[in-house]
C-alpha atoms as a PDB file:
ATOM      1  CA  UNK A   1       8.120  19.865  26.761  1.00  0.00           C
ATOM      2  CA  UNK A   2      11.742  18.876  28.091  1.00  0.00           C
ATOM      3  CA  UNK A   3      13.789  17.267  25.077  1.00  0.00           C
ATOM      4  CA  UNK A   4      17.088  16.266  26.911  1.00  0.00           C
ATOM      5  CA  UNK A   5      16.427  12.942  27.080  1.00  0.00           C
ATOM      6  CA  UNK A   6      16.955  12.441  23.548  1.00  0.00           C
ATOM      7  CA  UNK A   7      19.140  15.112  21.935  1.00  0.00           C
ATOM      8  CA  UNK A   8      22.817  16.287  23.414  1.00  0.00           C
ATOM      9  CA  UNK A   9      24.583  19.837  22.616  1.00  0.00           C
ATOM     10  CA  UNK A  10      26.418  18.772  18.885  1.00  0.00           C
ATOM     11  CA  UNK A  11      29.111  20.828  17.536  1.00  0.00           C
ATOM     12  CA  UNK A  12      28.275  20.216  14.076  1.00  0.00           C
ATOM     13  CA  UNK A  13      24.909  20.773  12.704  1.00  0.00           C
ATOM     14  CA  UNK A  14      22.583  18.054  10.596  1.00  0.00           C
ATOM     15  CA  UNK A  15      23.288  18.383   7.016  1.00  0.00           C
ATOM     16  CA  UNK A  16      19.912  16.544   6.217  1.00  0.00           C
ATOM     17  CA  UNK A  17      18.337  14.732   3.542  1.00  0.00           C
ATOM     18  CA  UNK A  18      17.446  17.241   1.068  1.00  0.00           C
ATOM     19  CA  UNK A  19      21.131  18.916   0.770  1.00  0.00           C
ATOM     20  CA  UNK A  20      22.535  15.264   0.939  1.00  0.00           C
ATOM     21  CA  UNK A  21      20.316  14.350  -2.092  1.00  0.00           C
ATOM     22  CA  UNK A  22      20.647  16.752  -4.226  1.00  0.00           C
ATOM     23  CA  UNK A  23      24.586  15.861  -3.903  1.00  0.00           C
ATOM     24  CA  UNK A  24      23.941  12.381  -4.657  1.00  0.00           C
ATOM     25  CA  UNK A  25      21.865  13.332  -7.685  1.00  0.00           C
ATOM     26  CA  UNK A  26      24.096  15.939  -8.906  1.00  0.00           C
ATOM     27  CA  UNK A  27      26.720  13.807  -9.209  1.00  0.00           C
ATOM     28  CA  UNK A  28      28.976  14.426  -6.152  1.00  0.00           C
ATOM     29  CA  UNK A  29      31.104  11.665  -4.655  1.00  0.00           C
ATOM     30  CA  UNK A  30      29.721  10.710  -1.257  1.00  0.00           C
ATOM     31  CA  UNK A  31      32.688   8.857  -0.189  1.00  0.00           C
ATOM     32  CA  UNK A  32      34.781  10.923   1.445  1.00  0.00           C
ATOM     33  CA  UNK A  33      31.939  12.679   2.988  1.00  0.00           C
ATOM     34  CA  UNK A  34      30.911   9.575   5.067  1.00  0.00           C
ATOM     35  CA  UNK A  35      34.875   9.345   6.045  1.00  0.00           C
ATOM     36  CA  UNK A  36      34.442  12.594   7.456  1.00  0.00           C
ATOM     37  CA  UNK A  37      31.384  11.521   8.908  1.00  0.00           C
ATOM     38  CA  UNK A  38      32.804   9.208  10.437  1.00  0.00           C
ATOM     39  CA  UNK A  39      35.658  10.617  12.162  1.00  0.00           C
ATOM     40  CA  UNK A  40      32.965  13.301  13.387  1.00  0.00           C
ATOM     41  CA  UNK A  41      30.985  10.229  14.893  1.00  0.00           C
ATOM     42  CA  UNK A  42      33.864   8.856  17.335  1.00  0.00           C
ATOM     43  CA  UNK A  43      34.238   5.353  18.235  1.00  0.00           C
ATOM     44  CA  UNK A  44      32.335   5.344  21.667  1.00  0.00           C
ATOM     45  CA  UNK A  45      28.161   4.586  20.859  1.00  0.00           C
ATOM     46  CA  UNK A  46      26.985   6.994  23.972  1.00  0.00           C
ATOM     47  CA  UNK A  47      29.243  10.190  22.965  1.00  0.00           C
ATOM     48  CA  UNK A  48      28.856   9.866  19.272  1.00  0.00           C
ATOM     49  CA  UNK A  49      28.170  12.946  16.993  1.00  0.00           C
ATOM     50  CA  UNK A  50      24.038  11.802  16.590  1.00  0.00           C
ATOM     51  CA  UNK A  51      23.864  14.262  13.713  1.00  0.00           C
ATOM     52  CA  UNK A  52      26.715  12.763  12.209  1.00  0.00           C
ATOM     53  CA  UNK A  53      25.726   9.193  12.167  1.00  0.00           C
ATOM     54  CA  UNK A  54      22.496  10.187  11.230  1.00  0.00           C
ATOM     55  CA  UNK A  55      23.657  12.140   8.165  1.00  0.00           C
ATOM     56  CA  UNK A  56      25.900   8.462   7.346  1.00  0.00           C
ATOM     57  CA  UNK A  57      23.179   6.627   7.413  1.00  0.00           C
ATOM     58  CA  UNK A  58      21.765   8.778   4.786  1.00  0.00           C
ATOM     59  CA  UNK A  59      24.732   8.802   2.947  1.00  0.00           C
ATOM     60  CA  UNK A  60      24.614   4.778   3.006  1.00  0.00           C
ATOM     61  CA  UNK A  61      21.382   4.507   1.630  1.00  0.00           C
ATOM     62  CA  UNK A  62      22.078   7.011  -0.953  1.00  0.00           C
ATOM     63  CA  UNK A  63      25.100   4.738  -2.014  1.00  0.00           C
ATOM     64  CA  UNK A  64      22.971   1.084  -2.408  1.00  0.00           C
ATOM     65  CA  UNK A  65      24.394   0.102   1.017  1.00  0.00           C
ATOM     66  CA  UNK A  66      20.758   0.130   2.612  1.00  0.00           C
ATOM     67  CA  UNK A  67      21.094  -2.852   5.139  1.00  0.00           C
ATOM     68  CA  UNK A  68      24.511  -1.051   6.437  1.00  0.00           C
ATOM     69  CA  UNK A  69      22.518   2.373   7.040  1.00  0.00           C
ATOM     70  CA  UNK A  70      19.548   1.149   8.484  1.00  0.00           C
ATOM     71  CA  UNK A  71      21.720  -1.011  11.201  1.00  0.00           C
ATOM     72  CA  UNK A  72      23.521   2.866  11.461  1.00  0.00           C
ATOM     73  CA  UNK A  73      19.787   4.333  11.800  1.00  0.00           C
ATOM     74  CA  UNK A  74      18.743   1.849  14.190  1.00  0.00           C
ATOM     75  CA  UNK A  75      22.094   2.279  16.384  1.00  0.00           C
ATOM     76  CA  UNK A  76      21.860   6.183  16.575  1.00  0.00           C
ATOM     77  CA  UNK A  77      18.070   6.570  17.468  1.00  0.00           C
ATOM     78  CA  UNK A  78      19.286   4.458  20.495  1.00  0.00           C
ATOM     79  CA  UNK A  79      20.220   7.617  21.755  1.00  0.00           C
ATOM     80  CA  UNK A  80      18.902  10.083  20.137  1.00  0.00           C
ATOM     81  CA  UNK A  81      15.254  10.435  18.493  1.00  0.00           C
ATOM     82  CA  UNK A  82      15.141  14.203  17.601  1.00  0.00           C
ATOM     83  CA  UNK A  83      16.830  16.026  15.005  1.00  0.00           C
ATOM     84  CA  UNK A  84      16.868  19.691  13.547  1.00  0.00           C
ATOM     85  CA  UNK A  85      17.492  20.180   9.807  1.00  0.00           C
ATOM     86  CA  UNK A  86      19.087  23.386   8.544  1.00  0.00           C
ATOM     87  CA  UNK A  87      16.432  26.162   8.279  1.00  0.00           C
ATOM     88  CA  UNK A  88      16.349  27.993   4.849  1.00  0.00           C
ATOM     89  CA  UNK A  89      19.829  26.186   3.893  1.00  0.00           C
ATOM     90  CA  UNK A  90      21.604  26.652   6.870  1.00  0.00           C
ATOM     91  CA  UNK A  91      21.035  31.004   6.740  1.00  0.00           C
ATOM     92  CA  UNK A  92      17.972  30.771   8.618  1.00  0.00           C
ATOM     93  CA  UNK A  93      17.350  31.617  12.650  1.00  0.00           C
ATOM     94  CA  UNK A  94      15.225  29.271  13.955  1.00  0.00           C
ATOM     95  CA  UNK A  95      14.321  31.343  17.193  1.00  0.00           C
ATOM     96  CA  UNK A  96      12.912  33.765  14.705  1.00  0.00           C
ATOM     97  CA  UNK A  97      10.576  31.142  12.007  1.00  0.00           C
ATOM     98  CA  UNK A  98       7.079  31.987  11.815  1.00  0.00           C
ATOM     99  CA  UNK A  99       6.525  28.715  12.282  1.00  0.00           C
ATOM    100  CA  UNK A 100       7.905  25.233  14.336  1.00  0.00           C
ATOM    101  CA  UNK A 101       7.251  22.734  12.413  1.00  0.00           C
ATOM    102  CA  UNK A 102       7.384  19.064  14.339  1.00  0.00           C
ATOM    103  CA  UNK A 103       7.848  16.321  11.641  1.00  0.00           C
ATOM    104  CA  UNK A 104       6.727  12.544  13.154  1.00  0.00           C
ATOM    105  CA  UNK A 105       8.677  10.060  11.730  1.00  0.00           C
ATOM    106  CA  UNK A 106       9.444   6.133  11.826  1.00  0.00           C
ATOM    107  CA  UNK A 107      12.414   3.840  11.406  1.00  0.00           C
ATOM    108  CA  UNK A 108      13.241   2.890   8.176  1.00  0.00           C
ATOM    109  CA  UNK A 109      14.968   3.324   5.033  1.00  0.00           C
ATOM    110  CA  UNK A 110      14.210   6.698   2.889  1.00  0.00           C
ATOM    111  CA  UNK A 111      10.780   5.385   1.617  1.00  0.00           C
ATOM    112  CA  UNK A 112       9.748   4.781   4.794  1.00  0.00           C
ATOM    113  CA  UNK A 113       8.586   8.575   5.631  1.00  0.00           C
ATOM    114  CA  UNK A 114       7.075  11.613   3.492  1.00  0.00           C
ATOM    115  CA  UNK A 115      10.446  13.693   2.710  1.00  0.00           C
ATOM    116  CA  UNK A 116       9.258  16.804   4.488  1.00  0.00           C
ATOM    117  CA  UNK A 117      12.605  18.528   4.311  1.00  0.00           C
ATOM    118  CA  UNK A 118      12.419  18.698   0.441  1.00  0.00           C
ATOM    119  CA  UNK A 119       9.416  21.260   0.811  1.00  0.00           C
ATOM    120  CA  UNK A 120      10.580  23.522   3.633  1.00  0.00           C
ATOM    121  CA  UNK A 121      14.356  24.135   2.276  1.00  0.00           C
ATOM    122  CA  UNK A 122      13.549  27.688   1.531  1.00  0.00           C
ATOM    123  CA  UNK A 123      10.693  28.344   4.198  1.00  0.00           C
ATOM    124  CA  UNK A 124      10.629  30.033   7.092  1.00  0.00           C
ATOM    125  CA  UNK A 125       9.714  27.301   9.366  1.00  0.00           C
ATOM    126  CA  UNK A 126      12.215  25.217  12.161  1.00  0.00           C
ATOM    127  CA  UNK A 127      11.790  22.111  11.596  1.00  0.00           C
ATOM    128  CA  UNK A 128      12.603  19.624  13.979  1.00  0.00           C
ATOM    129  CA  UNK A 129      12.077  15.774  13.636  1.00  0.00           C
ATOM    130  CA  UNK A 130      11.301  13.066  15.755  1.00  0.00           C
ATOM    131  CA  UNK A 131      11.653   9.643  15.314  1.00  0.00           C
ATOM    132  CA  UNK A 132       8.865   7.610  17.300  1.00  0.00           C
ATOM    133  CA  UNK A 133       8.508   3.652  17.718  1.00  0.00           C
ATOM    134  CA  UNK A 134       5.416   1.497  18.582  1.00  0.00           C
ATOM    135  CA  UNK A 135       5.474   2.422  22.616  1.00  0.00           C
ATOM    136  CA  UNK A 136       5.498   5.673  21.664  1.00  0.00           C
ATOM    137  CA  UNK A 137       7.928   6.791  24.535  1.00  0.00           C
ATOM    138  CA  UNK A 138       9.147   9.108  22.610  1.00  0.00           C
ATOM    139  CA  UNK A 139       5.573  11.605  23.397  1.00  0.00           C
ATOM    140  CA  UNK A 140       6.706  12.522  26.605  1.00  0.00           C
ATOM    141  CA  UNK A 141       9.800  14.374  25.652  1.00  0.00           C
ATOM    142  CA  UNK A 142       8.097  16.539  22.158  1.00  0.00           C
ATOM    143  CA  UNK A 143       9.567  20.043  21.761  1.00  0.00           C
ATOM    144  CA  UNK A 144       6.961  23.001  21.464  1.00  0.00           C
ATOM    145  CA  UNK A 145       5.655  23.213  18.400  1.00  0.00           C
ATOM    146  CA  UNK A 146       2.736  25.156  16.102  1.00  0.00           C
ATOM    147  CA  UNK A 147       1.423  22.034  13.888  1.00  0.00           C
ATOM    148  CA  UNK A 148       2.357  18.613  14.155  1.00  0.00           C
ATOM    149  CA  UNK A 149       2.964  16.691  10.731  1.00  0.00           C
ATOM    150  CA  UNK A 150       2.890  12.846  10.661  1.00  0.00           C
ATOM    151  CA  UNK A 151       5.270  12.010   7.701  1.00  0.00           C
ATOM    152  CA  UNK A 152       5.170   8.177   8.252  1.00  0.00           C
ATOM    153  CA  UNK A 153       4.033   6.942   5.146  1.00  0.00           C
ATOM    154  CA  UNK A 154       2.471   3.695   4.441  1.00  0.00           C
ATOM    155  CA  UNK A 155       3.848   0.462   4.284  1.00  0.00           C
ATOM    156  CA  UNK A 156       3.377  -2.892   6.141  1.00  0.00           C
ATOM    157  CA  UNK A 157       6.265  -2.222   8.855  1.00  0.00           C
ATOM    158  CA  UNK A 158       4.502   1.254   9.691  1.00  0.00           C
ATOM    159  CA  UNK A 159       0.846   0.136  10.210  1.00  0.00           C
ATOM    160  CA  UNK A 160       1.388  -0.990  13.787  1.00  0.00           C
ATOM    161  CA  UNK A 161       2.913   2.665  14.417  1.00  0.00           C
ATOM    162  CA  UNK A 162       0.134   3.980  11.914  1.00  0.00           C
ATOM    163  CA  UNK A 163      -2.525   2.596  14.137  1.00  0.00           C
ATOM    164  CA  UNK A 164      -1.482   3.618  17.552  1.00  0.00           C
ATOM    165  CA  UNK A 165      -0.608   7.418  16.219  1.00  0.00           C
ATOM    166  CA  UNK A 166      -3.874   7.376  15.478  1.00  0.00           C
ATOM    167  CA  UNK A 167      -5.266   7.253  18.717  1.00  0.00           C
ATOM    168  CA  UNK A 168      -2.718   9.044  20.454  1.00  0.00           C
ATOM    169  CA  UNK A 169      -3.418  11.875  18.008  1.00  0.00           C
ATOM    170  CA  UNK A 170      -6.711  12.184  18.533  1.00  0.00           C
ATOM    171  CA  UNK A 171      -6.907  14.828  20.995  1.00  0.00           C
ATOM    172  CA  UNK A 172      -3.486  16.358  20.507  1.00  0.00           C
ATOM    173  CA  UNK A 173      -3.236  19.896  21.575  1.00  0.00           C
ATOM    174  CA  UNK A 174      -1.687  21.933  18.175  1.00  0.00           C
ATOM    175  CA  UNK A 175      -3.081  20.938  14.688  1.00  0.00           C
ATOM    176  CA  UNK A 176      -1.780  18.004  13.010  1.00  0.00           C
ATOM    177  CA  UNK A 177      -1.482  17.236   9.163  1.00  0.00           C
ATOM    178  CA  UNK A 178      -1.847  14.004   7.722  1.00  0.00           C
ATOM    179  CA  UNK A 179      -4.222  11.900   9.455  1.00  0.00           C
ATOM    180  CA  UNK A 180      -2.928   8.644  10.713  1.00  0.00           C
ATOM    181  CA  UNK A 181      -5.687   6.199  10.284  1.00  0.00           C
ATOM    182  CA  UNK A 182      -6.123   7.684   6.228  1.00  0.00           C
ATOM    183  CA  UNK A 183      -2.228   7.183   5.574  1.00  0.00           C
ATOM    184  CA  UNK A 184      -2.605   3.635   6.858  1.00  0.00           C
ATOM    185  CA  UNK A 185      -5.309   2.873   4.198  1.00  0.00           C
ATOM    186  CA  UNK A 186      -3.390   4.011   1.326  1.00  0.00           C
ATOM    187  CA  UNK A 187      -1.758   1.248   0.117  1.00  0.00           C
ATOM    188  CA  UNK A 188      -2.240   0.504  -3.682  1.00  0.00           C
ATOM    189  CA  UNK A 189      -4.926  -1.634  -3.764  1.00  0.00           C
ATOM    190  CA  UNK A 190      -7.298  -0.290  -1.486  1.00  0.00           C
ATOM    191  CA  UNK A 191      -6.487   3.274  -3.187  1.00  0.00           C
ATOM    192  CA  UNK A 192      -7.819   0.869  -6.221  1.00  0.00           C
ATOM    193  CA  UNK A 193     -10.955  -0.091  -4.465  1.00  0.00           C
ATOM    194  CA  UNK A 194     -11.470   4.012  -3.499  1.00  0.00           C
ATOM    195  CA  UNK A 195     -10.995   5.629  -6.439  1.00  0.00           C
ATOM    196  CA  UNK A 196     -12.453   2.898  -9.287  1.00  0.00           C
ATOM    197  CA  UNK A 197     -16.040   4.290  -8.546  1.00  0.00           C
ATOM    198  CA  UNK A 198     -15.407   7.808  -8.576  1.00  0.00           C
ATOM    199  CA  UNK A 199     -17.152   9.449 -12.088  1.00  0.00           C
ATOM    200  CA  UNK A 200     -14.202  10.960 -13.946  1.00  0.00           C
ATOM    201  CA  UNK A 201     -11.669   8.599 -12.965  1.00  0.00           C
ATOM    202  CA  UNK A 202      -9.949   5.340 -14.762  1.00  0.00           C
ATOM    203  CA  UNK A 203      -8.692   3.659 -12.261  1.00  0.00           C
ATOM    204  CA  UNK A 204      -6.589   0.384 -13.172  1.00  0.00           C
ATOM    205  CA  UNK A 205      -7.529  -2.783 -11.409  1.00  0.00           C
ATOM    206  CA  UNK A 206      -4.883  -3.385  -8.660  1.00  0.00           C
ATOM    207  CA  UNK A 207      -5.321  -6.224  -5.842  1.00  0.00           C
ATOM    208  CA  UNK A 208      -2.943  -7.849  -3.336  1.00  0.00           C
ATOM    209  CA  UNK A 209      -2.162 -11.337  -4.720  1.00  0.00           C
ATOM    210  CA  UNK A 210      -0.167 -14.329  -2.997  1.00  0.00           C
ATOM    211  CA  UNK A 211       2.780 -15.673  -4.599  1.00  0.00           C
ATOM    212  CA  UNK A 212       0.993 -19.678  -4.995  1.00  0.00           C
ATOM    213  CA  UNK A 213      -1.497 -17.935  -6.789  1.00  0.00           C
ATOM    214  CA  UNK A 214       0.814 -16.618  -9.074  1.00  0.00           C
ATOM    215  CA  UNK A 215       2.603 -19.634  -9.574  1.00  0.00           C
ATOM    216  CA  UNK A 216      -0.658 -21.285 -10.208  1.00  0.00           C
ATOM    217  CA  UNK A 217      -1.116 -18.688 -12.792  1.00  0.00           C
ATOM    218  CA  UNK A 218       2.410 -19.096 -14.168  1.00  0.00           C
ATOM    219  CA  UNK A 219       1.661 -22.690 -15.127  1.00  0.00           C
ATOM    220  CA  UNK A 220      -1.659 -21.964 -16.517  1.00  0.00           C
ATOM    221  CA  UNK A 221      -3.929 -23.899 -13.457  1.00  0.00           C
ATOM    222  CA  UNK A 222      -5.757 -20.545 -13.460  1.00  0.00           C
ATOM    223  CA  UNK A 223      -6.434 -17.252 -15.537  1.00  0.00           C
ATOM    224  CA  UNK A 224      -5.532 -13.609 -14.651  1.00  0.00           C
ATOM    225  CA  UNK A 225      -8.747 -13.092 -14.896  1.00  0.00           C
ATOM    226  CA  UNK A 226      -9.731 -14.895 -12.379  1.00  0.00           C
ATOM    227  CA  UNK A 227      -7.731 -13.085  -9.935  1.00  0.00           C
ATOM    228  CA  UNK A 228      -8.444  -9.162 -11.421  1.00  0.00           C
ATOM    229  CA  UNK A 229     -11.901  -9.368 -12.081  1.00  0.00           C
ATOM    230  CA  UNK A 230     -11.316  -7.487 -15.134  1.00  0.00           C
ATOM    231  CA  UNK A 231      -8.670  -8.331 -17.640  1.00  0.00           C
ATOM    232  CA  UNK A 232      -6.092 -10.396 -18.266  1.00  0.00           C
ATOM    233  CA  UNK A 233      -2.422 -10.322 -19.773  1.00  0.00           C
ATOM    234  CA  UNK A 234      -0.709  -8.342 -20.011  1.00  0.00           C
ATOM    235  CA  UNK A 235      -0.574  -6.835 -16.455  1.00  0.00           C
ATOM    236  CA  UNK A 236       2.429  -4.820 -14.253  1.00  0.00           C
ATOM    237  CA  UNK A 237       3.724  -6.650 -11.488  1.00  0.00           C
ATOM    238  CA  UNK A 238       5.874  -4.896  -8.259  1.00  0.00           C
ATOM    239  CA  UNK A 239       6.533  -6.511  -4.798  1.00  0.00           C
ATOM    240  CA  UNK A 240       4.307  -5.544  -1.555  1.00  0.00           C
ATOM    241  CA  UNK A 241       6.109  -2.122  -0.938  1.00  0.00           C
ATOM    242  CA  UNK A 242       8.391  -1.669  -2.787  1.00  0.00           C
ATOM    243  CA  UNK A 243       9.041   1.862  -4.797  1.00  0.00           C
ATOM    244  CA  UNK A 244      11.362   3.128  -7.248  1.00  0.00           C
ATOM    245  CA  UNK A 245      10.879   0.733  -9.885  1.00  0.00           C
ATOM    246  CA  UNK A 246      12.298  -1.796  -8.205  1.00  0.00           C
ATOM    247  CA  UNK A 247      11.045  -5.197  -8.713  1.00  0.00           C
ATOM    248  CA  UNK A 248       8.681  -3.694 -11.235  1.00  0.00           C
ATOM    249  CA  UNK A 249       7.774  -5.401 -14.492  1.00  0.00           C
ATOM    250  CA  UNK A 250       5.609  -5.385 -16.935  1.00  0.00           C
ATOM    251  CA  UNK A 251       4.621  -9.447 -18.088  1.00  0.00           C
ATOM    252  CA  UNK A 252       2.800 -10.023 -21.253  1.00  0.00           C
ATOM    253  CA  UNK A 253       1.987 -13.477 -20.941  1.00  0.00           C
ATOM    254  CA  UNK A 254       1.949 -16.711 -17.939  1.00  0.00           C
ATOM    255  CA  UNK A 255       5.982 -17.515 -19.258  1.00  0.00           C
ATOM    256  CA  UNK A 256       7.018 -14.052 -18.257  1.00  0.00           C
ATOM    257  CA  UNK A 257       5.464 -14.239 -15.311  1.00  0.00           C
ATOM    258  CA  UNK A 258       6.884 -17.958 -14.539  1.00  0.00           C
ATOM    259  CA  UNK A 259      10.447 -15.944 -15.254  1.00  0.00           C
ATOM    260  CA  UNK A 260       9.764 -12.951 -13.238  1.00  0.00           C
ATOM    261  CA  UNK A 261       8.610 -15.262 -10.118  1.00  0.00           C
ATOM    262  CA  UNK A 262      12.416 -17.081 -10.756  1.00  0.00           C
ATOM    263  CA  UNK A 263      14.061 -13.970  -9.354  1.00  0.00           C
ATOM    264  CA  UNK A 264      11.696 -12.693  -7.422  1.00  0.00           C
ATOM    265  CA  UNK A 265      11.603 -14.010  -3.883  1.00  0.00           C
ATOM    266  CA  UNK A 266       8.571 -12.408  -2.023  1.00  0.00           C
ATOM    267  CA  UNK A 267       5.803 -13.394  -0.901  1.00  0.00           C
ATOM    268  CA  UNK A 268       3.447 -11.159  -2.270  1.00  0.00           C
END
């Protein structure tokens, strides 16, 4: 399967997610990393280090400027949509792995796919990614691989991709890991409405609820129990999607949730 179309010879190699992470966590000033970046990357869009602006746009996110990297992200998968992390740390030969490892992935910020790279640092397998929209054009140009692994996760900008994976999947020729049409149906609440019957298991209530219902709730027009079936105050509240904490809260009665719906400004 011819790849040309979407990656160009590079002179420097993809430093990746994991390696970039574990500076970010360990303390290391990113900044003059992305101004090297940077310079690698040029000035004109079509001959522009890929790897390198890739690589920024992880270095963006890393640094709370997420709506910066993902206009980065969305600019360099323009022109290119695969991308070949550093087997076993950068010591590894890649014509040699025991395995090629094709990683599907989506737009999006870094909760938007399953971090792959995190789990295959040390392995001997090649890993190359791909980055795939809804038409899907990006099927006719996948390199040769041993197992396919769909690391889009779920989330409500992935389902339409989810969805038609799923069907173009179906039949695929190598194994694949991670069905598509299972990742799209595990979203919090309907992992709620899976698990809550199984023997053995506590499951929390958890459902989807609109923001004028919450408001209603806020000014006492209606009880939480009305809404959860089962319980009441207090309850943990989080955005549609959202992950790290953020936007999570825990609201013992209807005046913390009238304050929490102040700030917050989604709609579910």
């Amino acid at each position: 399967m011819k790849t040309d179309v979407f990656i160009q010879p590079l002179a420097h190699p993809l430093i990746g997610l994991a390696s970039l992470m574990r500076m970010a966590f360990s303390g290391v000033d990113l900044a003059p990393l992305g101004t090297q970046l940077i310079a690698r990357a040029g000035t004109e869009p079509r001959t522009a280090d890929a790897n390198a602006l890739l690589d920024l746009s992880i270095v963006l996110q890393l640094r709370g400027e997420r709506e910066l990297a993902l206009e980065m992200q969305s600019l360099v998968l323009l022109n290119q949509r695969l991308y070949a992390p550093p087997m076993q740390r950068g010591l590894g030969d890649r014509g040699r792995a025991a395995i090629r490892l094709l990683a599907v992935m989506g737009a999006g910020d870094l909760m938007a796919n399953s971090p792959i790279e995190f789990l295959l640092e040390d392995a001997d397998v090649a890993l190359d990614i791909v980055y795939v929209t809804d038409e899907l054009d990006a099927f006719r140009h996948f390199p040769e691989h041993d197992v396919l692994f769909v690391a889009v996760a779920e989330n409500e900008q992935n389902i339409p991709l989810l969805n038609k994976l799923s069907d173009a999947l179906a039949a695929w020729p190598r194994p694949v890991v991670n069905d598509p049409a299972r990742i799209a149906r595990l979203s919090r609440d309907h992992n709620c409405a899976l698990l809550k019957e199984v023997t053995g298991v506590d499951m929390p209530v958890t459902v989807r609820v609109g923001r004028s219902v919450l408001e209603q709730v806020s000014r006492g027009e209606r009880s939480f129990a009305t809404v959860l079936g089962d319980g009441d105050f207090p309850v943990i509240v989080r955005p549609v999607d959202s992950h790290a904490g953020h936007g999570l809260d825990r609201l013992a009665d209807a005046a913390a949730l009238a304050e929490y719906l102040s700030s917050a400004t989604q709609s579910e």
